[in-house]
PDB file of N, CA and C in Angstrom:
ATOM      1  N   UNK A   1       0.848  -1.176   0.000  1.00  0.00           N
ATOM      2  CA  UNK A   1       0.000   0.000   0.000  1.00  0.00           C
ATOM      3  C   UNK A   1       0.892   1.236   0.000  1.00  0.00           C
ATOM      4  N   UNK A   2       0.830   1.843  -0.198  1.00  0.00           N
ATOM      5  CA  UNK A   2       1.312   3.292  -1.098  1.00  0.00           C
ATOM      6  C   UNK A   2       1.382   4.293   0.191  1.00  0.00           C
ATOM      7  N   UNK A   3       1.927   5.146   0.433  1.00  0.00           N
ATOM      8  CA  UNK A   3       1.524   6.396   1.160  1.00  0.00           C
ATOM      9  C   UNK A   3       1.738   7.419   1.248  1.00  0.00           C
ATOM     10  N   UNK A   4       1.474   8.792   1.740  1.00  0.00           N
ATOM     11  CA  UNK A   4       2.628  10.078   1.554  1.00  0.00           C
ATOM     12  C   UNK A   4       2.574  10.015   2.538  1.00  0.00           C
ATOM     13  N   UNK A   5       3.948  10.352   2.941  1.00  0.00           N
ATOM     14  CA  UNK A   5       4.384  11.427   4.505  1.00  0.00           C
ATOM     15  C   UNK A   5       4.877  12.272   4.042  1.00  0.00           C
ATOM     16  N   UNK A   6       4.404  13.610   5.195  1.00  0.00           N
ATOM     17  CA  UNK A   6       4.982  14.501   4.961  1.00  0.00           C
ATOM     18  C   UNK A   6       6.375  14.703   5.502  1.00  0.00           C
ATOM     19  N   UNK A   7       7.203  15.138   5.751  1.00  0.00           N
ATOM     20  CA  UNK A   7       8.497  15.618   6.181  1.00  0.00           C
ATOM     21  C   UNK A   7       8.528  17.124   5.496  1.00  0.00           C
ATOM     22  N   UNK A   8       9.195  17.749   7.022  1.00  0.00           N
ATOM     23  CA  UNK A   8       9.377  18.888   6.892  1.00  0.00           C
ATOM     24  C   UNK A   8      10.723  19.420   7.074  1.00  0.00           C
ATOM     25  N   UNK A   9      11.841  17.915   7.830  1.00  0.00           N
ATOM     26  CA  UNK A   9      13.079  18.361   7.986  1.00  0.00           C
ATOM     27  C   UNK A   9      13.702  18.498   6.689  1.00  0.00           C
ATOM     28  N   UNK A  10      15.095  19.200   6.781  1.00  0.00           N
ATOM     29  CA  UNK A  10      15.196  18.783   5.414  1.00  0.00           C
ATOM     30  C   UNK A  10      17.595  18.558   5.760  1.00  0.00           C
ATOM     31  N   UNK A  11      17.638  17.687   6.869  1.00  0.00           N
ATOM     32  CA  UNK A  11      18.699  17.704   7.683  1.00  0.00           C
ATOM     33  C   UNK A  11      18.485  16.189   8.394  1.00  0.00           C
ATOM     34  N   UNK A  12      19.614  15.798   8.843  1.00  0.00           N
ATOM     35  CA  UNK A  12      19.712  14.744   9.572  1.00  0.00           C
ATOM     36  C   UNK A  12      19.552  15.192  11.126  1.00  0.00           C
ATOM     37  N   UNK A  13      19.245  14.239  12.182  1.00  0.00           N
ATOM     38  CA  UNK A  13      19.390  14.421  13.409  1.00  0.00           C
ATOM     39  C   UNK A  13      20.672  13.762  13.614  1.00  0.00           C
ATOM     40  N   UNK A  14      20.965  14.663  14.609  1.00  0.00           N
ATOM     41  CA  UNK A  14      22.736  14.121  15.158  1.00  0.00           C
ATOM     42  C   UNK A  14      22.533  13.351  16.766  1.00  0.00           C
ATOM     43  N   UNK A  15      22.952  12.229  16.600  1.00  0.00           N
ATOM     44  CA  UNK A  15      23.107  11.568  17.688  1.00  0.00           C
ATOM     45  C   UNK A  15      24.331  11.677  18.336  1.00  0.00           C
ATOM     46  N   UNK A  16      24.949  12.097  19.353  1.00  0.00           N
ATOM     47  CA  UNK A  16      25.555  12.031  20.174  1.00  0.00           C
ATOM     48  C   UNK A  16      25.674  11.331  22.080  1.00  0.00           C
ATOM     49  N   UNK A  17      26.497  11.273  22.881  1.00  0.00           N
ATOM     50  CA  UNK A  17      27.659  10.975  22.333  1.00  0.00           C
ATOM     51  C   UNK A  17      28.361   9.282  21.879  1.00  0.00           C
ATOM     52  N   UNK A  18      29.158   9.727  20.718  1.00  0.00           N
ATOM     53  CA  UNK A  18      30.284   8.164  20.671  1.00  0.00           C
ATOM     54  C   UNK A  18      31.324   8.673  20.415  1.00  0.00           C
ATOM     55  N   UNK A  19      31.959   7.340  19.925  1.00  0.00           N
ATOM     56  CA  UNK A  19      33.466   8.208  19.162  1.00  0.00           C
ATOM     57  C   UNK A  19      33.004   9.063  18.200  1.00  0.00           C
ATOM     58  N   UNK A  20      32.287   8.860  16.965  1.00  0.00           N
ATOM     59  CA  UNK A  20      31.640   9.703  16.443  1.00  0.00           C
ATOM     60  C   UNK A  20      30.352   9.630  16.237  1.00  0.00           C
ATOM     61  N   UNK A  21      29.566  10.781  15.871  1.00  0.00           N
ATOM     62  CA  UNK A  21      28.307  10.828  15.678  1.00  0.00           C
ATOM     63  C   UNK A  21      27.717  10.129  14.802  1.00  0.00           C
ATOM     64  N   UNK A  22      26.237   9.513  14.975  1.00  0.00           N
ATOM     65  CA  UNK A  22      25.958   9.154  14.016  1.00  0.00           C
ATOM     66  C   UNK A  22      24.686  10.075  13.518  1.00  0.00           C
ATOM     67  N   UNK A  23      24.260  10.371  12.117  1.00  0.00           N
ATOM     68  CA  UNK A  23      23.399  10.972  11.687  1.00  0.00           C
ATOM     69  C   UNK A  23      21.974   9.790  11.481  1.00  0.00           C
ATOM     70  N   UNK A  24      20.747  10.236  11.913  1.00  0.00           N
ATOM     71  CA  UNK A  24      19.279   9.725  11.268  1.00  0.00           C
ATOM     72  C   UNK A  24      18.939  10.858  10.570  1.00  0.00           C
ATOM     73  N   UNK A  25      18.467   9.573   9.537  1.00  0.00           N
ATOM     74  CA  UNK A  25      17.799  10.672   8.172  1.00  0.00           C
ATOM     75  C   UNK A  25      16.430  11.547   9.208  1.00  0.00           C
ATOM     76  N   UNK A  26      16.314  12.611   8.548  1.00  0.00           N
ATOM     77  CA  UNK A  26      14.903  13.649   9.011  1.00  0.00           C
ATOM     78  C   UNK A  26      14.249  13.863   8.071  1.00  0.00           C
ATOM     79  N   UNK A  27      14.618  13.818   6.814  1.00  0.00           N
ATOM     80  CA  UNK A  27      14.158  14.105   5.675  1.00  0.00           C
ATOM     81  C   UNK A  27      13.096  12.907   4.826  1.00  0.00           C
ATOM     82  N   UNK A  28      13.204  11.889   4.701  1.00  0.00           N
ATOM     83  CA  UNK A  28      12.812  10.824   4.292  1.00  0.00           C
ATOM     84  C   UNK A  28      13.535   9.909   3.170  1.00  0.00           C
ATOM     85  N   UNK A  29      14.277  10.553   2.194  1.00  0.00           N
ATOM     86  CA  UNK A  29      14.420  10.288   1.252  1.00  0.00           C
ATOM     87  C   UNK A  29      16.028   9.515   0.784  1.00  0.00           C
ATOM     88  N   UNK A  30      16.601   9.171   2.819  1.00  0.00           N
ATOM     89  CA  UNK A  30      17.794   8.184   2.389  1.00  0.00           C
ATOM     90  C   UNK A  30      17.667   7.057   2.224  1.00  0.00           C
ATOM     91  N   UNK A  31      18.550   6.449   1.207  1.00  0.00           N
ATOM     92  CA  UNK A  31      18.670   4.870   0.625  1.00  0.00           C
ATOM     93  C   UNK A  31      19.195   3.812   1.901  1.00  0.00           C
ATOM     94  N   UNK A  32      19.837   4.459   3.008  1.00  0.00           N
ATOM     95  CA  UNK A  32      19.796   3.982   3.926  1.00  0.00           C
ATOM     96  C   UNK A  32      19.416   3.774   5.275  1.00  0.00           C
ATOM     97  N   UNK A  33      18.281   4.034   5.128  1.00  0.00           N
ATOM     98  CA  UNK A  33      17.330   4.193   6.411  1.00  0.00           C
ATOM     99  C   UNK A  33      17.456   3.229   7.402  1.00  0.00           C
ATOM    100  N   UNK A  34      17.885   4.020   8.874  1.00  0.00           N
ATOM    101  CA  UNK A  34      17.509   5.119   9.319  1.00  0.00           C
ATOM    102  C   UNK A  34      18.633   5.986   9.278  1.00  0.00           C
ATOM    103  N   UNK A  35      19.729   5.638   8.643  1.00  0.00           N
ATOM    104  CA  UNK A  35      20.934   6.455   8.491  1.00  0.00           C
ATOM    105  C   UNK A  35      20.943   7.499   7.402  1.00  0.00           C
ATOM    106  N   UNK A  36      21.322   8.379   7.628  1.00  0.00           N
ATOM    107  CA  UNK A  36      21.600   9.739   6.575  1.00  0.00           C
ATOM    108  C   UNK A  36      22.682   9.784   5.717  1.00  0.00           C
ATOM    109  N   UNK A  37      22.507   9.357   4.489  1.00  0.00           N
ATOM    110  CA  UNK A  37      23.417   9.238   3.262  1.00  0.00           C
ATOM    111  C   UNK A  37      23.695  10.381   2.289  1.00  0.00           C
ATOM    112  N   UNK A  38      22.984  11.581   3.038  1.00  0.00           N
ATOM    113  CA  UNK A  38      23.308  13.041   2.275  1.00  0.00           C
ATOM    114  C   UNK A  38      22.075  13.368   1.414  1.00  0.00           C
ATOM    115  N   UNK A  39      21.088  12.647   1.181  1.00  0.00           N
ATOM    116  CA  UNK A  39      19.951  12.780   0.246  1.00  0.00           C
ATOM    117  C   UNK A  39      19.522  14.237   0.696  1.00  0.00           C
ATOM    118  N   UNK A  40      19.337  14.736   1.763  1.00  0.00           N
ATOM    119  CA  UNK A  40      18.881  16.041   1.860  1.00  0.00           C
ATOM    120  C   UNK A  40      19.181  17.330   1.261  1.00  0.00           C
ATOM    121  N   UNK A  41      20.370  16.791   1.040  1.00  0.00           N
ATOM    122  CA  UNK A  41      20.599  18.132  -0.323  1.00  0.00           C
ATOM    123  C   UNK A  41      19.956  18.258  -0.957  1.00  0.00           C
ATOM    124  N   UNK A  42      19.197  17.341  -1.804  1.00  0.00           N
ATOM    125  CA  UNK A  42      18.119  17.514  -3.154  1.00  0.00           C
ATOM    126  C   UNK A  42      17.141  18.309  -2.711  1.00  0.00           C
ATOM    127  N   UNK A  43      16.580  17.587  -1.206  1.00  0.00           N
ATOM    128  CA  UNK A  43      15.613  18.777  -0.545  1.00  0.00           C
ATOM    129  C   UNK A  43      15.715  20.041  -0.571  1.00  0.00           C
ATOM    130  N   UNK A  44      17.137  20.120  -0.190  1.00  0.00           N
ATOM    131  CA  UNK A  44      17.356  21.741  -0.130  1.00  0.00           C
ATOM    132  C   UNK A  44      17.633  22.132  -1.629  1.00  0.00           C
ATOM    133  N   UNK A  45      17.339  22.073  -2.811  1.00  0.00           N
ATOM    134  CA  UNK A  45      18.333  21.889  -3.584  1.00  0.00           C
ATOM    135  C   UNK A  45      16.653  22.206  -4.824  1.00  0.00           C
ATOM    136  N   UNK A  46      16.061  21.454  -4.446  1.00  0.00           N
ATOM    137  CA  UNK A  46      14.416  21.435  -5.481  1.00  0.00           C
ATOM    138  C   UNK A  46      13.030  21.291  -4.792  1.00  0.00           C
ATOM    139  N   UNK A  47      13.446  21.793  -3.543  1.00  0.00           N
ATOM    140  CA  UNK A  47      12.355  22.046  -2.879  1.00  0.00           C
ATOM    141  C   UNK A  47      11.789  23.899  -2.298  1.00  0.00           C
ATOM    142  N   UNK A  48      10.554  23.933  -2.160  1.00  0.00           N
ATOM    143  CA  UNK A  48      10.032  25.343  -1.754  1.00  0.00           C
ATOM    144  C   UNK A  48       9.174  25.052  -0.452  1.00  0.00           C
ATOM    145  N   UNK A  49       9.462  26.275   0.663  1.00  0.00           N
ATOM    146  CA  UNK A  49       8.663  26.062   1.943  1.00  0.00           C
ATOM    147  C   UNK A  49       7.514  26.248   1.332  1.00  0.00           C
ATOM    148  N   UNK A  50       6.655  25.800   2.405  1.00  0.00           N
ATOM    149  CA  UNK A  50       5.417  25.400   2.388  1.00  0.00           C
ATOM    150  C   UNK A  50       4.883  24.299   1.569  1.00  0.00           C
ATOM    151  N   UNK A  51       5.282  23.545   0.548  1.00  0.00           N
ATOM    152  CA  UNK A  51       4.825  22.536  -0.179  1.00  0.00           C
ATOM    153  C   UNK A  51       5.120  21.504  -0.103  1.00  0.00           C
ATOM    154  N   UNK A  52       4.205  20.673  -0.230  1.00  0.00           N
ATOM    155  CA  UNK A  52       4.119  19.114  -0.347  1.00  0.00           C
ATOM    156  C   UNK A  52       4.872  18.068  -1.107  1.00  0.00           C
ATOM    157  N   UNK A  53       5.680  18.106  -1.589  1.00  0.00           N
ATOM    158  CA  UNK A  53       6.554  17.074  -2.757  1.00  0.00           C
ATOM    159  C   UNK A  53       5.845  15.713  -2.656  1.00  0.00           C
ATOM    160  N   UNK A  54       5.874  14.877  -3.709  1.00  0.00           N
ATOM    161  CA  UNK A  54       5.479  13.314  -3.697  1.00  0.00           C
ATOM    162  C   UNK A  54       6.902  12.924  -4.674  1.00  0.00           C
ATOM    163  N   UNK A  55       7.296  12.164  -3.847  1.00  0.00           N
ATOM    164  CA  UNK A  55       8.839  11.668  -4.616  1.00  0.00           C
ATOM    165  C   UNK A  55       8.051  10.110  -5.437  1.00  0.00           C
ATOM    166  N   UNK A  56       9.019   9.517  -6.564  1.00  0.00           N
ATOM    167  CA  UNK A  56       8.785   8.460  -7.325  1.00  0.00           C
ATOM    168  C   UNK A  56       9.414   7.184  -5.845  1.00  0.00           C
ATOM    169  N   UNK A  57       8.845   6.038  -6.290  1.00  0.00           N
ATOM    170  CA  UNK A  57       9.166   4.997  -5.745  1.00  0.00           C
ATOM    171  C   UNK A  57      10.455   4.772  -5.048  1.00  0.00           C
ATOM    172  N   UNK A  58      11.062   5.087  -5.939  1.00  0.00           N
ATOM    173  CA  UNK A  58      12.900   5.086  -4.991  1.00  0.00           C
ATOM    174  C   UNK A  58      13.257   6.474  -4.270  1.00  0.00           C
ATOM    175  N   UNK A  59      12.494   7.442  -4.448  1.00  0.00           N
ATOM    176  CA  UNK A  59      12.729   8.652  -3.420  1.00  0.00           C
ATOM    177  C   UNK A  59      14.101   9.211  -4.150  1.00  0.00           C
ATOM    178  N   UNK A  60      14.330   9.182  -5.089  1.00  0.00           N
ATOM    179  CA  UNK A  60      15.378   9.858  -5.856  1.00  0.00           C
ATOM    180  C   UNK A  60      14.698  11.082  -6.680  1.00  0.00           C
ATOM    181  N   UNK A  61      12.980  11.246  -7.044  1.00  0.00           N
ATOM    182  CA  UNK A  61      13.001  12.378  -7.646  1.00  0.00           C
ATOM    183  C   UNK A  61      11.903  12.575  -7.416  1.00  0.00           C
ATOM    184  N   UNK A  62      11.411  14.154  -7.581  1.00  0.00           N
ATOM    185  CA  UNK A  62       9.972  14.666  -7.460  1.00  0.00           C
ATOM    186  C   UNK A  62       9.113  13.833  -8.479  1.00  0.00           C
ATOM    187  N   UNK A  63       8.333  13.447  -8.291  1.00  0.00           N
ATOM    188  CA  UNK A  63       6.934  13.409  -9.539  1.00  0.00           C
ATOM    189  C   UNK A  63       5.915  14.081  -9.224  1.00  0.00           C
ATOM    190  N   UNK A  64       5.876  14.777  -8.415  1.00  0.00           N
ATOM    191  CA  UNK A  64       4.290  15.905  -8.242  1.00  0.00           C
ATOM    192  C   UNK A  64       4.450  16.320  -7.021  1.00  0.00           C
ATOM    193  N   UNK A  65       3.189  17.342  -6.841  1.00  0.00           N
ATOM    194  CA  UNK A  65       3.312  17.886  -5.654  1.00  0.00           C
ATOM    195  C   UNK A  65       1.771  17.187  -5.213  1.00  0.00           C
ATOM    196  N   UNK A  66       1.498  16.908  -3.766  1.00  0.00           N
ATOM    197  CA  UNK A  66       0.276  16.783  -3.242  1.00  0.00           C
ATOM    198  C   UNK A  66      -0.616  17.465  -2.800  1.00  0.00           C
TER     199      UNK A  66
END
């Protein structure tokens, strides 16, 4: 079954402390979930506040807005 979420972060959350931090995606759209693989750039990158995006199946690109 199909769904939208919204997300409004468009950044990882930083977990602390370890030796080093680890990042969770906030955004939705990493290939390695729940880890942050940098995908949020695109967010910042082809996205506008206030709107809804609907990404394609692999979360690599816009196909509409909702």
């Amino acid at each position: 079954m199909a769904r939208l979420i919204r997300h409004d972060a468009d950044g990882p959350i930083k977990i602390e402390p370890q030796d080093k931090p680890i990042f969770i995606c906030a955004c939705g759209l990493s290939q390695n979930q729940p880890y942050c693989d940098g995908a949020h750039s695109y967010c910042r990158k082809h996205e506008e506040e206030g709107k809804v995006y609907r990404y394609d199946e692999d979360r690599t690109g816009i196909v509409g807005e909702a």
